[in-house]
N, C-alpha and C. Protein backbone atom coordinates (compact mmCIF):
# COMPACT_ATOMS: atom_id res chain seq x y z
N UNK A 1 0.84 -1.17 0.00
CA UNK A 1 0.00 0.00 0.00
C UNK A 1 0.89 1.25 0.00
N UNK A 2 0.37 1.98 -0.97
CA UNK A 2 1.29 3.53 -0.76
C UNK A 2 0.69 4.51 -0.30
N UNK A 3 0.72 4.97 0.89
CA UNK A 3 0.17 6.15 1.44
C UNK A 3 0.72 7.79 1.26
N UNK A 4 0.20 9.07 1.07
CA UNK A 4 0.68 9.82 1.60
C UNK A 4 0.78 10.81 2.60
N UNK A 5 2.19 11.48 2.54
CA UNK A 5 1.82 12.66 4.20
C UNK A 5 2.79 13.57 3.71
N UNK A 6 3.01 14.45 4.33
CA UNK A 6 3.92 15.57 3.76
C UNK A 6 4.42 16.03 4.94
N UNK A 7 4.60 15.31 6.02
CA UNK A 7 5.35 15.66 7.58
C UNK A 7 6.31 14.17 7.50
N UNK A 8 7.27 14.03 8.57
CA UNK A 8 8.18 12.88 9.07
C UNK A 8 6.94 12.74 10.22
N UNK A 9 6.36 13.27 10.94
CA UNK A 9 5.25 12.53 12.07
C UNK A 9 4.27 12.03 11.59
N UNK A 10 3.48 12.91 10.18
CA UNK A 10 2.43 11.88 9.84
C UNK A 10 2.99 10.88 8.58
N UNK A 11 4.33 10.60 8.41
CA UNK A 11 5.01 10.01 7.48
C UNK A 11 5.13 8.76 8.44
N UNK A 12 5.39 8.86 9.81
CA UNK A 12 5.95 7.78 10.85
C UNK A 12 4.57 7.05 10.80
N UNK A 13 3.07 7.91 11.30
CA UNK A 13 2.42 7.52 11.54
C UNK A 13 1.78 6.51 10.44
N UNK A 14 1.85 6.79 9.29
CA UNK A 14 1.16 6.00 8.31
C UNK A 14 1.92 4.75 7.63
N UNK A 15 2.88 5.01 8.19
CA UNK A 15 3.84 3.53 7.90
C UNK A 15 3.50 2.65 9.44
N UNK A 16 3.15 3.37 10.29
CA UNK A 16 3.22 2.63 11.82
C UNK A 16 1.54 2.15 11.24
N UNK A 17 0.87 2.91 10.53
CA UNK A 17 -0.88 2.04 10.01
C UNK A 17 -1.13 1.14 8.82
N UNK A 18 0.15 0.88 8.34
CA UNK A 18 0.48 -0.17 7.16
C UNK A 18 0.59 -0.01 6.14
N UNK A 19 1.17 1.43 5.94
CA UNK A 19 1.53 1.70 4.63
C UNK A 19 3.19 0.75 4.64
N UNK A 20 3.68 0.76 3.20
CA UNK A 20 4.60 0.05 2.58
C UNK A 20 5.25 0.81 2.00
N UNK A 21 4.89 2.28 1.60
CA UNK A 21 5.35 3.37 0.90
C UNK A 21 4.94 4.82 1.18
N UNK A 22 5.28 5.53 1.39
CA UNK A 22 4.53 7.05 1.93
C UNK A 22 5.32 8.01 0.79
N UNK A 23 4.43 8.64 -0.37
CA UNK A 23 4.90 10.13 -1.14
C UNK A 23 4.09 11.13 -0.43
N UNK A 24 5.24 12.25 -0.72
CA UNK A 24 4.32 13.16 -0.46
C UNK A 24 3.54 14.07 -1.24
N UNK A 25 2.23 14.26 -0.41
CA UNK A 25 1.14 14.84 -1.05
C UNK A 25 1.68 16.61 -1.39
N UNK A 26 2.08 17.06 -0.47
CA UNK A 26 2.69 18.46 -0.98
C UNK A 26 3.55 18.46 -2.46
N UNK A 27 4.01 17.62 -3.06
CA UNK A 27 4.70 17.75 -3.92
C UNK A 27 4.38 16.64 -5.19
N UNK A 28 4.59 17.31 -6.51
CA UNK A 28 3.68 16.71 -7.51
C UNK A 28 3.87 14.95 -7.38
N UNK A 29 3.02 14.30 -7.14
CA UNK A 29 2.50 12.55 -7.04
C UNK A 29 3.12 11.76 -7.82
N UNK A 30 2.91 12.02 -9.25
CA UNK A 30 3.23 11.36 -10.44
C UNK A 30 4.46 10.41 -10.18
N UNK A 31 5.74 11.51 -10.27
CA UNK A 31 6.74 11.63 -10.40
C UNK A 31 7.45 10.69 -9.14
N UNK A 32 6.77 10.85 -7.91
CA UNK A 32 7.30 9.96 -6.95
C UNK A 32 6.51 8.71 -6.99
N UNK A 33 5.45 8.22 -7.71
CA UNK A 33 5.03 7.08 -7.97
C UNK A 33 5.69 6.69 -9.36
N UNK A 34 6.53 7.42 -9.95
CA UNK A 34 7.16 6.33 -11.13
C UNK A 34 8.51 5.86 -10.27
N UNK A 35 9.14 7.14 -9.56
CA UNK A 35 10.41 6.23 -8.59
C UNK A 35 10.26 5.35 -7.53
N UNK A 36 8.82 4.81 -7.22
CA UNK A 36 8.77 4.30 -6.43
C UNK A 36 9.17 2.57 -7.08
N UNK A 37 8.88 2.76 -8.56
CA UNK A 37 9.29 1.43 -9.65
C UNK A 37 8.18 0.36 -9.21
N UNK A 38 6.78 0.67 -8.80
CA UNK A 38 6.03 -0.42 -8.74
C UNK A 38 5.05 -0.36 -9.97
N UNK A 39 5.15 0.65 -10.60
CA UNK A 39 4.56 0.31 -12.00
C UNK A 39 2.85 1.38 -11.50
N UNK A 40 2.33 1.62 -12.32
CA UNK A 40 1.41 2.74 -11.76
C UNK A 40 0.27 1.66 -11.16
N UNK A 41 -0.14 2.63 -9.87
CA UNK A 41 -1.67 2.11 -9.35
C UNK A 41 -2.80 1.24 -10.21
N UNK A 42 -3.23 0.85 -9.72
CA UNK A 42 -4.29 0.02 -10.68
C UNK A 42 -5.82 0.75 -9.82
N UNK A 43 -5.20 1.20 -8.36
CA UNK A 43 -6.42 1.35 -6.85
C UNK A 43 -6.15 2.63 -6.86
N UNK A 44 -6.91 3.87 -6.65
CA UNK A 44 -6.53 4.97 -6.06
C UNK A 44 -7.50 5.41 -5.12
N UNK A 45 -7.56 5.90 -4.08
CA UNK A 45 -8.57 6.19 -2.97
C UNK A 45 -7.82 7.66 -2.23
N UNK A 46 -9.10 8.71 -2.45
CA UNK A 46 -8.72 9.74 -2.30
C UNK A 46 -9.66 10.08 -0.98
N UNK A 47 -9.11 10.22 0.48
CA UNK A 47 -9.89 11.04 1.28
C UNK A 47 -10.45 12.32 1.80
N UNK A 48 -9.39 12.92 0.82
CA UNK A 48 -9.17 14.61 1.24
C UNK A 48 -8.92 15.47 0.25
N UNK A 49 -9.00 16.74 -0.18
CA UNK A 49 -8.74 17.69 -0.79
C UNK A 49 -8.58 16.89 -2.26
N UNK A 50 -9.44 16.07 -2.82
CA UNK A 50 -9.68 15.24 -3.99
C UNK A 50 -9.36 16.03 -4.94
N UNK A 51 -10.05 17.81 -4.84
CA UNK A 51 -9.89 18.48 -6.79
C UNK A 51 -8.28 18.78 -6.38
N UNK A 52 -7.54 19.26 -5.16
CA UNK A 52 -6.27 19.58 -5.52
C UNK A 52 -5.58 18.90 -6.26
N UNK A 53 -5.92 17.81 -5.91
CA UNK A 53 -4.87 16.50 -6.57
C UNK A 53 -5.30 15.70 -7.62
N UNK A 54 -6.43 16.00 -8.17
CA UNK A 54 -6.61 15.02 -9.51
C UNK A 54 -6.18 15.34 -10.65
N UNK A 55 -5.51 16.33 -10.53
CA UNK A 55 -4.38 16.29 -12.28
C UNK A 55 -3.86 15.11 -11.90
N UNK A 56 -2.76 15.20 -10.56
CA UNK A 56 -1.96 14.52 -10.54
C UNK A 56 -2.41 12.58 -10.65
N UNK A 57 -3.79 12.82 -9.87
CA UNK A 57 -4.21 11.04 -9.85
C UNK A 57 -4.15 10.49 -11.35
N UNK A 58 -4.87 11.71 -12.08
CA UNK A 58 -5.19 11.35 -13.42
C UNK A 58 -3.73 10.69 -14.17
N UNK A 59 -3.03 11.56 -14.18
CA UNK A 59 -1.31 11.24 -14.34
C UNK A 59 -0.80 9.35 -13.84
N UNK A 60 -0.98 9.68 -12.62
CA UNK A 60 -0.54 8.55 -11.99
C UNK A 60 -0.95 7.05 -12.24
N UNK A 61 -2.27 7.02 -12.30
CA UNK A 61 -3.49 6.00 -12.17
C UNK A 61 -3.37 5.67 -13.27
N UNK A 62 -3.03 4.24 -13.03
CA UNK A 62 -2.96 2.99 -14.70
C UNK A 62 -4.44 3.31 -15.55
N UNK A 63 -3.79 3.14 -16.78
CA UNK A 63 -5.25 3.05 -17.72
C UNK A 63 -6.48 1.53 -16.92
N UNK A 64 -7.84 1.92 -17.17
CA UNK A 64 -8.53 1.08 -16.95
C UNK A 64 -8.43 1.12 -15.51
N UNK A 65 -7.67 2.06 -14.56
CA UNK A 65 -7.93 1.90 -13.11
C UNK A 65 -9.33 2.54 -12.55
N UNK A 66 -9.00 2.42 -11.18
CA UNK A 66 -10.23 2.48 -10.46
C UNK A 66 -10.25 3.73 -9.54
N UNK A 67 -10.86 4.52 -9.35
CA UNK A 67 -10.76 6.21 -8.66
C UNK A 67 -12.38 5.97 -7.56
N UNK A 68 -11.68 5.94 -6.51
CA UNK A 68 -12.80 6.00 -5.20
C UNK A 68 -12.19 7.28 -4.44
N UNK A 69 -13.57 8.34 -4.21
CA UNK A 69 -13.11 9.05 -3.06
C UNK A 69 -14.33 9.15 -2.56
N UNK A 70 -13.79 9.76 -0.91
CA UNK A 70 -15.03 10.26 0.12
C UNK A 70 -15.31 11.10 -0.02
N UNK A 71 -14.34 12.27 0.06
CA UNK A 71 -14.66 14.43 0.27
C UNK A 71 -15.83 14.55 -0.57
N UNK A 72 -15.85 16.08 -0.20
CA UNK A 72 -17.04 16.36 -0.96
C UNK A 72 -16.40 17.83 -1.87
N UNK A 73 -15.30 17.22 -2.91
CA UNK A 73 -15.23 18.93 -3.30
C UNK A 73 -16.10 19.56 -3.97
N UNK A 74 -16.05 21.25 -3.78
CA UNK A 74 -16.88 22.12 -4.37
C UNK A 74 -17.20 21.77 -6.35
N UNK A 75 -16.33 20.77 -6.72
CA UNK A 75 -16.74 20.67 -8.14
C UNK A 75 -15.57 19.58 -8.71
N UNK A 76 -15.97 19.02 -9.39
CA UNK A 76 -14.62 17.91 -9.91
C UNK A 76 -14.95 17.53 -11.11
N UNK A 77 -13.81 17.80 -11.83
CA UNK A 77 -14.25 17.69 -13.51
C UNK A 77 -12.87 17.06 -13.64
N UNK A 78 -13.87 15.33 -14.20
CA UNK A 78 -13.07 14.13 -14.21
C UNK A 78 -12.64 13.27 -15.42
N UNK A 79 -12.64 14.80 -16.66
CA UNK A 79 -12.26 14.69 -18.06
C UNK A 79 -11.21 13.70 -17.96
N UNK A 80 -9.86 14.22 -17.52
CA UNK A 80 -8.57 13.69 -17.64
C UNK A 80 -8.50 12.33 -17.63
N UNK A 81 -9.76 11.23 -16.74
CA UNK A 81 -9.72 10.30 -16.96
C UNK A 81 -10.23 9.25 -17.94
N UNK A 82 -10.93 10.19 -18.31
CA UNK A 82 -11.17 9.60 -19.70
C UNK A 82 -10.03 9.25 -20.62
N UNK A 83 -9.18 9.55 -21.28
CA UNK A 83 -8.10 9.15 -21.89
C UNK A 83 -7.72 7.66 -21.17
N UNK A 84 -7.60 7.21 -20.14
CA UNK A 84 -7.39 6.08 -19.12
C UNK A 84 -8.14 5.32 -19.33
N UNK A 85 -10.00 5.50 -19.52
CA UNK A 85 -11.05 4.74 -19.08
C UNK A 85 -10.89 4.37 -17.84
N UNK A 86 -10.75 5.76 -16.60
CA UNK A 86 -10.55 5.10 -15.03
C UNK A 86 -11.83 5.36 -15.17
N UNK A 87 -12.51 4.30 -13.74
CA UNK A 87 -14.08 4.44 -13.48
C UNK A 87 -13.31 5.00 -12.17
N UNK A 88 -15.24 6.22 -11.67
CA UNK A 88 -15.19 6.27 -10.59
C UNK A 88 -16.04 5.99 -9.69
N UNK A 89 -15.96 6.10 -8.37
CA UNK A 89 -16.15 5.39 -7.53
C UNK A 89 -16.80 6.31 -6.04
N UNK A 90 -17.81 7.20 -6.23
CA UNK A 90 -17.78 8.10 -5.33
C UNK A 90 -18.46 7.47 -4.12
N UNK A 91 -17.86 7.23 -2.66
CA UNK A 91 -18.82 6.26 -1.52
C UNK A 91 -19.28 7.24 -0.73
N UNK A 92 -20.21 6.89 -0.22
CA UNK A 92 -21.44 7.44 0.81
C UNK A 92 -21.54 6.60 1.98
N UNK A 93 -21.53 6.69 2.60
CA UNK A 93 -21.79 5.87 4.09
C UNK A 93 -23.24 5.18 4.22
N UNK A 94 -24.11 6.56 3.86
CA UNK A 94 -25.44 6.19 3.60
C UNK A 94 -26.65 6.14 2.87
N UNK A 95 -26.03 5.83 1.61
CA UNK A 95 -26.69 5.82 0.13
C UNK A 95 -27.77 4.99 0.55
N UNK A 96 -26.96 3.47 0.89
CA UNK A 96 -28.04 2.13 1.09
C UNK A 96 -29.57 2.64 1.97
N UNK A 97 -29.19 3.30 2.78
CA UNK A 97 -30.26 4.13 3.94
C UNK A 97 -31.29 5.01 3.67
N UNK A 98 -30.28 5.78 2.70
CA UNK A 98 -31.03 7.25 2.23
C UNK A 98 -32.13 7.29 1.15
N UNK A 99 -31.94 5.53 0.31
CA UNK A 99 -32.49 5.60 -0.72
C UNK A 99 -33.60 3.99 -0.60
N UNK A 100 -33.00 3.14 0.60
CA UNK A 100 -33.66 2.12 0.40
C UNK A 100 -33.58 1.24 -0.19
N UNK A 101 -31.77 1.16 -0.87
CA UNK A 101 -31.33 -0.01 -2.02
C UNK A 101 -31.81 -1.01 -1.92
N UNK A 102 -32.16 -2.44 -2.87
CA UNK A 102 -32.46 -3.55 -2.03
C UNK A 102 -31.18 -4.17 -1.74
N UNK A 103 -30.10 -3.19 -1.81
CA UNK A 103 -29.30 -4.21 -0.42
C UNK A 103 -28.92 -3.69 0.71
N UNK A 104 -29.45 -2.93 1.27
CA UNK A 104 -29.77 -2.19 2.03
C UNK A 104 -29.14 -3.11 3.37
N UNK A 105 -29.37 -4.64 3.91
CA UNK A 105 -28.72 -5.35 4.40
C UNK A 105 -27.35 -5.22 3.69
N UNK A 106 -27.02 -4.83 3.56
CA UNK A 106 -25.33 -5.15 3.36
C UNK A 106 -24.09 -4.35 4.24
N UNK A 107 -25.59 -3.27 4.35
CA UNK A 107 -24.43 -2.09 5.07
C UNK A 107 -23.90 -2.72 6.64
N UNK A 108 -25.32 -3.24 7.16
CA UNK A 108 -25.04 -4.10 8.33
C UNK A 108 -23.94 -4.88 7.99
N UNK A 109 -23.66 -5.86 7.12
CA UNK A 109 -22.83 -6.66 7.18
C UNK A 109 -21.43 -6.32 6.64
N UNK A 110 -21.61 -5.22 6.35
CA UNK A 110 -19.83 -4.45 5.86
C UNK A 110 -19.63 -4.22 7.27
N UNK A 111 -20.51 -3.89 8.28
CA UNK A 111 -20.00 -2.95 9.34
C UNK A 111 -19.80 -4.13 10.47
N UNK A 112 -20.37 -5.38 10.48
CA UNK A 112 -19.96 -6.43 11.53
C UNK A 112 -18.29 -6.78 10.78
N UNK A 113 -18.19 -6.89 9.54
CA UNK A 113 -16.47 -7.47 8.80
C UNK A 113 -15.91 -6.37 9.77
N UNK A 114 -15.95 -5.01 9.33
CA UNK A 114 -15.38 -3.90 10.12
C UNK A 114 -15.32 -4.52 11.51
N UNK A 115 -15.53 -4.92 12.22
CA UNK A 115 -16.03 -4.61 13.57
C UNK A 115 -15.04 -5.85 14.04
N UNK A 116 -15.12 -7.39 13.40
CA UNK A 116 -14.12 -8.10 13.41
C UNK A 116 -13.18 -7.62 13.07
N UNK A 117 -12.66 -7.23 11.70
CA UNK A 117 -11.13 -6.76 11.49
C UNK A 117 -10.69 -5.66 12.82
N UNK A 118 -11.53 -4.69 13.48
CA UNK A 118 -11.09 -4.25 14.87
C UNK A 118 -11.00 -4.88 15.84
N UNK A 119 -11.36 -6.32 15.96
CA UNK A 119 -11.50 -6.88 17.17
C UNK A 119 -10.30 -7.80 17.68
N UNK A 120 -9.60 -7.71 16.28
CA UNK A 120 -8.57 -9.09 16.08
C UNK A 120 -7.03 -8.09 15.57
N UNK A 121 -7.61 -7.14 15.43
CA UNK A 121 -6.45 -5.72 15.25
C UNK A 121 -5.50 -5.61 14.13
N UNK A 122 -6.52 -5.87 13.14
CA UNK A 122 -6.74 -5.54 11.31
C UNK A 122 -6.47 -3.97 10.98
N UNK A 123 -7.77 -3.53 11.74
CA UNK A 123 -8.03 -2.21 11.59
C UNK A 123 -7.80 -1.74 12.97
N UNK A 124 -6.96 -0.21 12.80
CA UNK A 124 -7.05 0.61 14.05
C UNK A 124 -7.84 1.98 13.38
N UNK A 125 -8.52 2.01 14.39
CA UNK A 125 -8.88 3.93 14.39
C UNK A 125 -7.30 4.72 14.16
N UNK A 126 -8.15 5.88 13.54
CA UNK A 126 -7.19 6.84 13.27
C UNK A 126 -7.54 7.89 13.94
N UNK A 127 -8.32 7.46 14.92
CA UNK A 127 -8.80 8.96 16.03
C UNK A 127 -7.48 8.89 16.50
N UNK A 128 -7.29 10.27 16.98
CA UNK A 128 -5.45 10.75 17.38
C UNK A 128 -5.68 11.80 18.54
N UNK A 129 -7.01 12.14 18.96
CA UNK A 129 -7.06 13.04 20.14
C UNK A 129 -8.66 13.45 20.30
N UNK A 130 -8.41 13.42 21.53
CA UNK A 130 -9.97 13.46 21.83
C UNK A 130 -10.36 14.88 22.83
N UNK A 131 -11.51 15.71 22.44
CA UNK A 131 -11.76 16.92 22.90
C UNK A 131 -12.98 16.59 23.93
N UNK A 132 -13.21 16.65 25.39
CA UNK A 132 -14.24 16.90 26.30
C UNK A 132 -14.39 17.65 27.16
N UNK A 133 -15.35 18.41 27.61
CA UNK A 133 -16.79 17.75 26.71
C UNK A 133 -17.59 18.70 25.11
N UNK A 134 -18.23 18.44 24.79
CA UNK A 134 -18.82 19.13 23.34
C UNK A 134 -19.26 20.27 24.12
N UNK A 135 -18.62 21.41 23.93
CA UNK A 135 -19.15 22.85 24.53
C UNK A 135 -18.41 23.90 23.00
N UNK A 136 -19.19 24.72 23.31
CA UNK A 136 -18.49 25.65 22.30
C UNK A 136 -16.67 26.37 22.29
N UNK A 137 -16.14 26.06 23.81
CA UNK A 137 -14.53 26.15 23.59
C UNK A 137 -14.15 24.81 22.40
N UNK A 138 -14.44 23.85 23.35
CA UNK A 138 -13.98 22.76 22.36
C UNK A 138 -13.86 22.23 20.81
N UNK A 139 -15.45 23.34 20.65
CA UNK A 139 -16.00 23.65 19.22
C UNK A 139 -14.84 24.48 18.39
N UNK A 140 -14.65 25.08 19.51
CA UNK A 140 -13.72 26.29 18.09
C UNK A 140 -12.15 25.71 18.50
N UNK A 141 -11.86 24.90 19.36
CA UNK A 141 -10.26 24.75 19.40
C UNK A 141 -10.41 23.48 18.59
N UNK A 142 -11.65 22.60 17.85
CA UNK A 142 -11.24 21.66 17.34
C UNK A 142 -11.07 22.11 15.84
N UNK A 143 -12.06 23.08 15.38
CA UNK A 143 -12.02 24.39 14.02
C UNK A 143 -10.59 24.56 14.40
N UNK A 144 -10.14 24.90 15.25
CA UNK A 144 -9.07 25.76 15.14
C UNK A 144 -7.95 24.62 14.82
N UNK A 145 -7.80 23.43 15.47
CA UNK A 145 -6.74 22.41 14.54
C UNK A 145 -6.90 21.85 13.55
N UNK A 146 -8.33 22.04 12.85
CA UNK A 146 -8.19 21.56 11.42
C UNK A 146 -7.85 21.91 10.47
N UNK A 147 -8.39 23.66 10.96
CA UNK A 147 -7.93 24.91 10.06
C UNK A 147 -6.07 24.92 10.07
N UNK A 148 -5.60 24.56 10.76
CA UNK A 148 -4.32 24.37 10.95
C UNK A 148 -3.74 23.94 9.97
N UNK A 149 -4.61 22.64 9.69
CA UNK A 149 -3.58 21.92 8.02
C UNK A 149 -2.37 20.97 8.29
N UNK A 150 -2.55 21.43 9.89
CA UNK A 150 -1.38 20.35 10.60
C UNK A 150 -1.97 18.85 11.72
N UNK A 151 -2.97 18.47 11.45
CA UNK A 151 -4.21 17.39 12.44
C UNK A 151 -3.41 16.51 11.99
N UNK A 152 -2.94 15.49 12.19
CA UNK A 152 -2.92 14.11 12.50
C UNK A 152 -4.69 12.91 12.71
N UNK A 153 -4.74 12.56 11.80
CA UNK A 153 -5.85 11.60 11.85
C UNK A 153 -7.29 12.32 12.12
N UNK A 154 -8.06 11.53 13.59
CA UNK A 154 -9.25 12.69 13.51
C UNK A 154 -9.54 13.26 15.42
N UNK A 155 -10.47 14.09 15.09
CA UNK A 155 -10.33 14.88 16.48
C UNK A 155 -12.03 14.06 16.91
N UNK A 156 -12.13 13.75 17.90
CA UNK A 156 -13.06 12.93 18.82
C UNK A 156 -13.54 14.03 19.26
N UNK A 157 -15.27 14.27 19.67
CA UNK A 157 -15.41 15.27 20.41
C UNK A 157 -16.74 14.46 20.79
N UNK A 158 -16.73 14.21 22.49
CA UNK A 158 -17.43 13.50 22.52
C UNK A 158 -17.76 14.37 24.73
N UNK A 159 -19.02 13.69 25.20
CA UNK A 159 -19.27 14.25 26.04
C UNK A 159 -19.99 15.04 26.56
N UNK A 160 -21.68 15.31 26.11
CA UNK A 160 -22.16 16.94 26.24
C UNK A 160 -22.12 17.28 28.05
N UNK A 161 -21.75 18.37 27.75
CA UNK A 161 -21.55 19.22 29.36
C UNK A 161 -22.91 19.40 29.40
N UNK A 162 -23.16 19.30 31.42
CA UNK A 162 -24.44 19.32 31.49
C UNK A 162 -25.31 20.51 31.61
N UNK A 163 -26.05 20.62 31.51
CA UNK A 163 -26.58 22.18 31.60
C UNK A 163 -27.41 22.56 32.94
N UNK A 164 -27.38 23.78 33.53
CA UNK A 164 -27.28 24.27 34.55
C UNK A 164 -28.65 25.17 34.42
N UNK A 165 -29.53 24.89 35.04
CA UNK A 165 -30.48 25.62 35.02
C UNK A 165 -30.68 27.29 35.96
């Protein structure tokens, strides 16, 4: 798996979560996935800031590959892959829910696999710090480390403070 980070801490961290390879995202993709000599992606999975970087996926990503992301950018125009024939792959958490698929059972059963691969320590959370309780300081100091650009994984905010009549 090739991950990226553009720090030595979240470079440590994502090799310590099973990456095999870490480029960095600050600097053009392509170019460090041809020296990496594994031959281009066939998988690409984008979690974050998706339109910054899809020249570069487009570049990178074998013809006939596969393009999954989560974000939600303001607009994504996914010409470039055409020349490739990459399909994409946009996931929702709660499509199956929202719409009533008939497999609508499945989501249950993606989320018990999940739940084993955590139980047997497949999968770790990538929660990295946790804010309590949910009050409006907490609100804006957790804004305030995302806005940062420097977060590590995700911020937990869990706890409502009780209210005082």
């Amino acid at each position: 798996m090739i991950a990226t980070a553009s720090r030595a801490e979240t470079e440590s961290w994502v090799r310590d979560l099973g990456a095999h390879h870490v480029i960095d995202h600050s600097q053009p993709m392509a170019p460090q996935i041809t020296a990496l000599g594994l031959g281009a992606p066939a998988f690409v999975f984008s979690t974050t800031h998706t339109d910054r970087h899809l020249t570069d996926i487009a570049e990178l990503i074998a013809p006939q590959g596969r393009f999954a992301l989560i974000d939600d950018p303001a607009s994504l125009d996914i010409v470039d892959f055409k020349r490739k024939a990459v399909s994409v792959h946009w996931e929702l958490m709660f499509t199956r829910s929202l719409f009533d698929t008939p497999d609508v059972g499945e989501q249950g059963r993606l989320l018990d696999a999940v739940a084993e691969l955590v139980d047997v320590g497949r999968v770790r959370t990538t929660a990295t710090d946790t804010l309590s309780p949910i009050n409006a300081a907490n609100l804006i100091e957790a804004h305030r480390r995302i806005e940062s650009t420097t977060t590590r994984g995700k911020i937990v905010l869990e706890g409502w403070e009780a209210q005082h009549d």
